[in-house]
Protein backbone atom coordinates (compact mmCIF):
# COMPACT_ATOMS: atom_id res chain seq x y z
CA UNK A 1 26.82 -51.05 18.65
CA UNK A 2 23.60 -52.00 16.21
CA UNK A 3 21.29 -51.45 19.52
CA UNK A 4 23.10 -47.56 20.16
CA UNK A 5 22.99 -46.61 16.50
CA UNK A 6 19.19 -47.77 16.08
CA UNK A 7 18.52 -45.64 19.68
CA UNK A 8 19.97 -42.71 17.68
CA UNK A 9 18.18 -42.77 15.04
CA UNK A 10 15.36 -43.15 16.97
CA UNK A 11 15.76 -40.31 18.79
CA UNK A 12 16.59 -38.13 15.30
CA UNK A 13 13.34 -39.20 14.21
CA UNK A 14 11.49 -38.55 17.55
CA UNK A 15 13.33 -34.61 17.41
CA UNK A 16 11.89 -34.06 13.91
CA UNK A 17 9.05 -35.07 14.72
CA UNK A 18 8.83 -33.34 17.87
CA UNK A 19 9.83 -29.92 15.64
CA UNK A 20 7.01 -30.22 13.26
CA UNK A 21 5.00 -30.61 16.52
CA UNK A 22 6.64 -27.34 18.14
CA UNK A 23 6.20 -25.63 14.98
CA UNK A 24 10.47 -25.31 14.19
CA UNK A 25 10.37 -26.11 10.81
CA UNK A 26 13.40 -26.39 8.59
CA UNK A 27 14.18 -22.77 6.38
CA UNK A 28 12.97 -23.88 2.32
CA UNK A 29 16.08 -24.07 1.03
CA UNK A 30 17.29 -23.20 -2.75
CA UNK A 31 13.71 -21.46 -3.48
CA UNK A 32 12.60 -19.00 -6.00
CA UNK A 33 10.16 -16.03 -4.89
CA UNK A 34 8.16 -14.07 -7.97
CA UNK A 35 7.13 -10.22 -7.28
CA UNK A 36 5.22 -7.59 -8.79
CA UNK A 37 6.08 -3.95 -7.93
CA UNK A 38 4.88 -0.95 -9.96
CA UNK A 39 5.38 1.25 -12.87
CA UNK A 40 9.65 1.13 -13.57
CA UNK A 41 11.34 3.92 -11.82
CA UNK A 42 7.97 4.17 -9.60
CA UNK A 43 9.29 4.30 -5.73
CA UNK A 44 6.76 1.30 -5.11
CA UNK A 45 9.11 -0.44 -7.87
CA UNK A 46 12.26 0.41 -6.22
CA UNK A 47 10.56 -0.72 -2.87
CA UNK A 48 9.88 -3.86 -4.40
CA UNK A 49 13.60 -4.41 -5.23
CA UNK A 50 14.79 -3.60 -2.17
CA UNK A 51 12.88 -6.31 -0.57
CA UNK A 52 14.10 -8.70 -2.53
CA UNK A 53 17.34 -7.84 -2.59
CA UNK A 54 17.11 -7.96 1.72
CA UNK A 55 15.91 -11.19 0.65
CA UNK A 56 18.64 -12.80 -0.76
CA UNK A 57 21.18 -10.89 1.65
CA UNK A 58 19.12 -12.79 4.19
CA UNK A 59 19.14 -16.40 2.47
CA UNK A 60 22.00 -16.56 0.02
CA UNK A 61 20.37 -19.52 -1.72
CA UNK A 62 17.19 -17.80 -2.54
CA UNK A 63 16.08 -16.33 -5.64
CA UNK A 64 13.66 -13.23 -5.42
CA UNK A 65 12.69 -11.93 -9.27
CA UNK A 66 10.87 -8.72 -9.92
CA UNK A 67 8.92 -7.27 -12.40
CA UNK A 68 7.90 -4.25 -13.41
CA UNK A 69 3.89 -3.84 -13.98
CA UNK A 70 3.91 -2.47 -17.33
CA UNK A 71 0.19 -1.93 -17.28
CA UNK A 72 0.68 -0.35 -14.19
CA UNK A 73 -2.04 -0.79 -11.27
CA UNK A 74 -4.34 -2.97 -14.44
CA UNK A 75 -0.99 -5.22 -14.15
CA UNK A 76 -0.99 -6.24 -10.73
CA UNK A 77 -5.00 -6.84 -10.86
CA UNK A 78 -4.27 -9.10 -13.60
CA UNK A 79 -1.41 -11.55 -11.86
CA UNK A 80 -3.67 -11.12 -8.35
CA UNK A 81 -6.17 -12.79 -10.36
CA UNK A 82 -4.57 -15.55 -11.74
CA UNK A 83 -2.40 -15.65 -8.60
CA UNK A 84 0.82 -15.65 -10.47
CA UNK A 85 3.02 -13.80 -8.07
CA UNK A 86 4.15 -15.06 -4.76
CA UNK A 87 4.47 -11.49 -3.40
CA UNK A 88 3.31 -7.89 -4.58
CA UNK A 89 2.89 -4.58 -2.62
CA UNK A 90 -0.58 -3.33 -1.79
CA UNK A 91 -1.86 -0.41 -4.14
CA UNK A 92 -5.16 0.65 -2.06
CA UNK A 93 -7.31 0.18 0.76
CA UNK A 94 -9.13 -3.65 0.72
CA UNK A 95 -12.37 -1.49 1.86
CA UNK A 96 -12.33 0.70 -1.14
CA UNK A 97 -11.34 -1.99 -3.72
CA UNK A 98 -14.17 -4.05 -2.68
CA UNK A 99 -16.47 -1.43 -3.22
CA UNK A 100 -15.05 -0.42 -6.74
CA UNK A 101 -13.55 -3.13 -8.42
CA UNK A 102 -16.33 -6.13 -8.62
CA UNK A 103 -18.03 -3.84 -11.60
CA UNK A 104 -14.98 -4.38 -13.30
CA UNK A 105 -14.24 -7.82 -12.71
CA UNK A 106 -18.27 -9.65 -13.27
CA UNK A 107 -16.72 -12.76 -14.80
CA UNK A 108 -15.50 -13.75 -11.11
CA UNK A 109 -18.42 -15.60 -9.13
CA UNK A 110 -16.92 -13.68 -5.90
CA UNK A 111 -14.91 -11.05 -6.42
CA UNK A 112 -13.88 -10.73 -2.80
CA UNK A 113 -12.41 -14.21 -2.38
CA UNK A 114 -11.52 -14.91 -5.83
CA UNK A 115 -9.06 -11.05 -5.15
CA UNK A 116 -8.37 -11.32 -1.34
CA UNK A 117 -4.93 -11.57 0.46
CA UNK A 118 -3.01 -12.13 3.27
CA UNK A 119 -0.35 -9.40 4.64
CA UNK A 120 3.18 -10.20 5.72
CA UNK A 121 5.05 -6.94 6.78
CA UNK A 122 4.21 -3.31 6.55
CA UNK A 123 5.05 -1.24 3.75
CA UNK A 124 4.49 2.25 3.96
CA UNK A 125 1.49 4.75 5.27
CA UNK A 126 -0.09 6.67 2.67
CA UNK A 127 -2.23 9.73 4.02
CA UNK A 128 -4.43 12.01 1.41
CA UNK A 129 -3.62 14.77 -0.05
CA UNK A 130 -6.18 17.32 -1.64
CA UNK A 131 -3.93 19.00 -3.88
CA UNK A 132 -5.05 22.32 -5.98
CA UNK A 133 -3.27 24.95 -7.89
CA UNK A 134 -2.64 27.94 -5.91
CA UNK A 135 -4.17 29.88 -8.92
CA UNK A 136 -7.59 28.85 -8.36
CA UNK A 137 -8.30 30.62 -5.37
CA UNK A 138 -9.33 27.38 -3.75
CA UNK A 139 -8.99 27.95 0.30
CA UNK A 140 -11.32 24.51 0.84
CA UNK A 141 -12.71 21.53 0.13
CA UNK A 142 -16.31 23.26 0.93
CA UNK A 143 -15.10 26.54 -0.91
CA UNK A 144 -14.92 24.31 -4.31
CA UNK A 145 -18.13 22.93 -4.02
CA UNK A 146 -20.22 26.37 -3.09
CA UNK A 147 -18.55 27.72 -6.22
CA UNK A 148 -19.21 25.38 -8.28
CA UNK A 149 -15.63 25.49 -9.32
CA UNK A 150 -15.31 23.85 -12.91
CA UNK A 151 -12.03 21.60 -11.65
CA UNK A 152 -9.58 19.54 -14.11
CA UNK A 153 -9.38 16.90 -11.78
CA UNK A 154 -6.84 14.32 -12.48
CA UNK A 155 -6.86 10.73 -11.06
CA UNK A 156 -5.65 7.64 -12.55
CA UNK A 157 -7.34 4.23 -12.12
CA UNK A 158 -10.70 4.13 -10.63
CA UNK A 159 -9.86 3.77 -7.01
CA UNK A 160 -8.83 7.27 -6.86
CA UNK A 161 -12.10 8.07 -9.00
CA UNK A 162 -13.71 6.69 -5.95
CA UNK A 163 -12.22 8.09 -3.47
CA UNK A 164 -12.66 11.62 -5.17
CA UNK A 165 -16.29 10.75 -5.52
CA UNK A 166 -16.35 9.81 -1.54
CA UNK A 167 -15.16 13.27 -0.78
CA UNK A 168 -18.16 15.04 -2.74
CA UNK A 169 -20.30 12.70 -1.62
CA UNK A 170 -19.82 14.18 2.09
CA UNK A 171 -20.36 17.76 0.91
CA UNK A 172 -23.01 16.49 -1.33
CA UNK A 173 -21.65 16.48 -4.40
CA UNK A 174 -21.17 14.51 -7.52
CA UNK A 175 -18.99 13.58 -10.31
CA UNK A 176 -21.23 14.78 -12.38
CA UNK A 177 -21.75 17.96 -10.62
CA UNK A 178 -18.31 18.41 -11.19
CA UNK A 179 -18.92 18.55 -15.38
CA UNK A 180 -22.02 20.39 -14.93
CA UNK A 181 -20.66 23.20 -13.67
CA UNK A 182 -18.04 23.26 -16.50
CA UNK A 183 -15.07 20.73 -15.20
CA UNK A 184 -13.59 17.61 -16.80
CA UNK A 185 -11.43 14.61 -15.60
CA UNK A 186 -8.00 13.87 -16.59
CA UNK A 187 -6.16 10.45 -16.84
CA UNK A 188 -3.33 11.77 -14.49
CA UNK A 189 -1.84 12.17 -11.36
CA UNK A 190 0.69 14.34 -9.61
CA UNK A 191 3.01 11.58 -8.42
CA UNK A 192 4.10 10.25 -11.56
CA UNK A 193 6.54 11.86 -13.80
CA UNK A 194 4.77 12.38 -16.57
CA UNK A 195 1.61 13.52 -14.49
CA UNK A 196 3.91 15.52 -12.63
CA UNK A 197 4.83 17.27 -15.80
CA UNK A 198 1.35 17.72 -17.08
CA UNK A 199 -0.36 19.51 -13.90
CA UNK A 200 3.12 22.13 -14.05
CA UNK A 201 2.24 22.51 -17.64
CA UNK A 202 -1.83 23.08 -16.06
CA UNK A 203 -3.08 20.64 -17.82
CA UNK A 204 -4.87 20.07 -14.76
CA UNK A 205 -5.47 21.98 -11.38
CA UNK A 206 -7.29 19.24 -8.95
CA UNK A 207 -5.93 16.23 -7.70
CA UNK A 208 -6.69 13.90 -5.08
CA UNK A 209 -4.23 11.25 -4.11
CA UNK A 210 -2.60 8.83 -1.54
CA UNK A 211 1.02 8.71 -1.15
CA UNK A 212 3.96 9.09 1.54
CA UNK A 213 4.78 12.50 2.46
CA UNK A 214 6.67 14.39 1.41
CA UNK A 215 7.01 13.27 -2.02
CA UNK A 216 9.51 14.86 -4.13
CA UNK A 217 7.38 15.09 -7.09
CA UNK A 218 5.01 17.37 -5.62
CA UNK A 219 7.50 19.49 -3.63
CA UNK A 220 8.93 19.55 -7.72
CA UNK A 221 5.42 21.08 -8.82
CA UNK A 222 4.82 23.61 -6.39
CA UNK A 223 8.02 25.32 -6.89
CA UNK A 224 6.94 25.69 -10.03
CA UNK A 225 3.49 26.72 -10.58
CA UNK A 226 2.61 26.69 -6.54
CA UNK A 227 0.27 24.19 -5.14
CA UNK A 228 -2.58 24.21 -2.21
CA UNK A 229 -3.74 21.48 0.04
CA UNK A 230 -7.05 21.88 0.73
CA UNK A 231 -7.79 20.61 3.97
CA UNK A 232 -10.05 17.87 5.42
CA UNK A 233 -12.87 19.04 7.64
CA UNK A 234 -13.44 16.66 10.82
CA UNK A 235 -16.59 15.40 9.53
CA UNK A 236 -15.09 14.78 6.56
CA UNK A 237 -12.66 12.59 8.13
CA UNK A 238 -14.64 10.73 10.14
CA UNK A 239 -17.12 9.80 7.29
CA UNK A 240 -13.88 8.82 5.54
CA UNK A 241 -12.96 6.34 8.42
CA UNK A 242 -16.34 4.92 8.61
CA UNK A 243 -16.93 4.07 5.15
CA UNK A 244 -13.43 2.80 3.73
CA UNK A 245 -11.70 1.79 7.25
CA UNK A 246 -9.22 4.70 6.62
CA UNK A 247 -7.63 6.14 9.96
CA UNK A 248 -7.08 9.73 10.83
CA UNK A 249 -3.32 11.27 10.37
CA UNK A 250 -2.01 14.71 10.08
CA UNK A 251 1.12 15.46 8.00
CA UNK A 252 3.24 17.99 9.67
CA UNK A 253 3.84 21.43 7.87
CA UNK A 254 7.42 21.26 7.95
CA UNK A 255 7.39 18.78 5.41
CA UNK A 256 6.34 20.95 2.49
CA UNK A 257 6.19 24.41 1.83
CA UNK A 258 2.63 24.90 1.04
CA UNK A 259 1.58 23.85 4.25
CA UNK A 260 0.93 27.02 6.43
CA UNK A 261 0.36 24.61 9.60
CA UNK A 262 -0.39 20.88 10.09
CA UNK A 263 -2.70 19.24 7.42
CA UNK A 264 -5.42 16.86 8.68
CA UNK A 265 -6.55 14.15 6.39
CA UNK A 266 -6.67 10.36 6.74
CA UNK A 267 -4.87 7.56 5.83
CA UNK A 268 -4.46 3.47 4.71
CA UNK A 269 -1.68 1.62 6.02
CA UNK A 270 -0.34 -0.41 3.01
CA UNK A 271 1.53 -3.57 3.63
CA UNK A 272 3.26 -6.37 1.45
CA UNK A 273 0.91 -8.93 0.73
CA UNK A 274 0.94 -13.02 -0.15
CA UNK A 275 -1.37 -13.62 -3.33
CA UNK A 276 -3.73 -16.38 -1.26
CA UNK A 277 -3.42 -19.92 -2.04
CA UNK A 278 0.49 -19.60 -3.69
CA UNK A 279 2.91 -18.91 -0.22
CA UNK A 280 2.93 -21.95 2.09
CA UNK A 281 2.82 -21.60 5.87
CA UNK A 282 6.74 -21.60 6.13
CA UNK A 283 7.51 -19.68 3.08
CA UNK A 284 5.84 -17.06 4.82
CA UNK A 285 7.78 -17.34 7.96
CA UNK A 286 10.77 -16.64 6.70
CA UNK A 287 10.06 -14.12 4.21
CA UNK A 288 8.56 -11.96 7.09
CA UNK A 289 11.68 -12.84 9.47
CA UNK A 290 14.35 -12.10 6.66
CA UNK A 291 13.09 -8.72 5.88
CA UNK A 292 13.31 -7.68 9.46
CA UNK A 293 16.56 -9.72 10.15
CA UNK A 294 17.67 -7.06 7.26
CA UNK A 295 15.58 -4.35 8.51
CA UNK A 296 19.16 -1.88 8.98
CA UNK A 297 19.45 -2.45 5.10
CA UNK A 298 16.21 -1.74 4.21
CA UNK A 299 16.20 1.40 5.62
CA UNK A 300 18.99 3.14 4.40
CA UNK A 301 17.27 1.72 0.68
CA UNK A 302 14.12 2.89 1.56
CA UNK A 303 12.43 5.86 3.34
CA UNK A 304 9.27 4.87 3.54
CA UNK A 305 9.90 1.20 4.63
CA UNK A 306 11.97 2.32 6.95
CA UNK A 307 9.51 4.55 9.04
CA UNK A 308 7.33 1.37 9.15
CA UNK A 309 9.24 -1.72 10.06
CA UNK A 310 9.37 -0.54 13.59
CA UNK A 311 8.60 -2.81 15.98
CA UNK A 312 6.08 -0.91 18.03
CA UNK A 313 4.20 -0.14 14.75
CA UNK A 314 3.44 -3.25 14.52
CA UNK A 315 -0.05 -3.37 17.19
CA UNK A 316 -0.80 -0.68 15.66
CA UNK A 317 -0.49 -2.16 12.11
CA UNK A 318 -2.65 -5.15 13.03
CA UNK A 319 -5.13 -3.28 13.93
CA UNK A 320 -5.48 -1.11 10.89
CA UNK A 321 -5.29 -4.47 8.87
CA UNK A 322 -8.43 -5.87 10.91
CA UNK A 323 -10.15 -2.12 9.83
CA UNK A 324 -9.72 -3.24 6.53
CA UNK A 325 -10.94 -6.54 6.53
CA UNK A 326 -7.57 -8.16 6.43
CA UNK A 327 -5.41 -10.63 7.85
CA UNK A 328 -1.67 -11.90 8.45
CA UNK A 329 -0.64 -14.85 6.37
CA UNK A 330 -0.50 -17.42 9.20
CA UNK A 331 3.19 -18.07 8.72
CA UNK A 332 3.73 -14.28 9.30
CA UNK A 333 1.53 -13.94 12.09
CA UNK A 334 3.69 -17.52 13.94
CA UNK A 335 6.68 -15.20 13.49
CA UNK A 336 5.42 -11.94 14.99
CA UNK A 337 3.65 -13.92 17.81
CA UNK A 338 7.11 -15.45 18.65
CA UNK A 339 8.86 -12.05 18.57
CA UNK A 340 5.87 -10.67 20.99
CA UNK A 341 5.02 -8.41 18.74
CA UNK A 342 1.00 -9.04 18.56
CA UNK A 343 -0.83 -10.41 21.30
């Protein structure tokens, strides 16, 4: 009896072993995840609560908290830093914050892996939109620079600065063209309430942003005081693509009025990231598998994730992630290579 009771124990210890070998490791049981989302009421926010809410419908035993980011996008550049979250959604391209944000951040040695990531699962896409007032007169992107048009241009947080400034810089432009000929800049954008508010009042008549489409906010605005999309010239794009890894998209025109006929532009592919160095190997795993074990759930929460946790997205989503510099946490990646789903 001793002899057949030591064999099986043996043999459990042999199978465990064996499964850390094969790379089956046991679900983290009882675990608490921290997120960041956005500004309350923001749909990145509600995104954010979705997810962890999928989360815990997933693994009854787990505990997923989310926070708001009072200080908004400053916020979630703050608790990146001092890698305080275990999860937060991605605000902008990785190309374009590299290029921006080390001028704000000189106290870090190297701003590029003191700041950089890992992705798990895609979020949403987020193509530009040139927005104008319809009262300007503003047909183009070219047609504002060759008039010198003295735009209120609202952006908030200086990745959209630089992705305005990106734009000129194709037609050869400046910011500071943009005050010379009479313009100013305003600390606002279209797809938040109260810059929603603000460019219907005309406080100001220029805005360049990323964000899924349609967005209700801007459908909101144009009926009204009537907005424009200007729209990108090929070159444009393409300069676009080359300098901050951005791919080319066109929104259809049925999805807002303004839109005459299908709007060119370009877009980043956002995804929910793992603040390096805090999510282990298997934490990762199953994060990724939960949220598309709940996938059905998420979508009817969510429009925007639900458009891009599709399964033959996800190629395509890799490969936008390697434009950008990025890669899948590890654990993520062992899931998605089990599923087939990246070569």
């Amino acid at each position: 009896m001793k002899k057949v009771i030591t064999a099986c124990v043996l043999l459990l210890i042999v199978l465990n072993v064996n499964s850390l070998v094969w790379g089956q490791s046991q679900r983290p049981e009882n675990v608490k995840i921290d997120m960041i989302g956005f500004i309350p009421g923001t749909p990145l926010q509600v995104d954010s609560e979705t997810m962890a809410m999928a989360l815990m419908r997933e693994y009854p035993d787990w505990k997923v908290l989310v926070r708001a980011s009072r200080k908004g996008p400053a916020g979630i550049m703050e608790v990146r830093e001092k890698k305080a979250v275990d999860m937060f959604v991605q605000l902008s391209a990785w190309k374009l914050e590299k290029a921006v944000y080390p001028k704000l951040y000189k106290h870090l040695k190297n701003y590029e892996k003191d700041m950089s990531y890992q992705a798990l699962a895609p979020h949403s896409v987020r193509p530009v939109h040139f927005l104008v007032l319809e009262d300007t007169g503003l047909e183009s992107i070219k047609d504002m620079i060759d008039k010198k048009f003295p735009a209120r241009a609202g952006y908030v947080g200086i990745g959209y600065e630089f992705l305005l400034e990106k734009i000129l810089e194709y037609y050869g432009a400046t910011l500071s063209n943009i005050k010379e000929w009479g313009g100013k800049f305003v600390m606002d954008t279209p797809v938040f309430p109260t810059g929603a508010d603000i460019m219907k009042q005309k406080g100001y008549n220029v805005a360049v942003v990323w964000v899924e489409a349609p967005h209700p906010l801007l459908i909101d605005i144009h009926n009204t005081v009537g907005l424009r999309m200007l729209p990108f010239e090929e070159g444009c794009r393409d300069f676009l693509v080359n300098q901050l890894g951005l791919s080319k998209t066109i929104i259809p025109a049925a999805l807002y009025k303004f839109l005459q006929k299908d709007y060119p532009t370009v877009q980043f592919d956002a995804s929910i990231c793992a603040v390096t160095g805090k999510l282990s190997d298997d934490m990762a795993y199953y994060i990724t598998k939960g949220l598309w074990n709940q996938r059905k759930f998420i979508a009817a929460e969510s429009r925007s994730l639900a458009m891009t946790l599709v399964i033959e997205k996800i190629e395509k989503w890799n490969q936008a992630l390697i434009g950008q510099d990025l890669t899948i946490h590890p654990g993520a990646l062992r899931y998605y290579r089990e599923q087939g789903w990246i070569n």
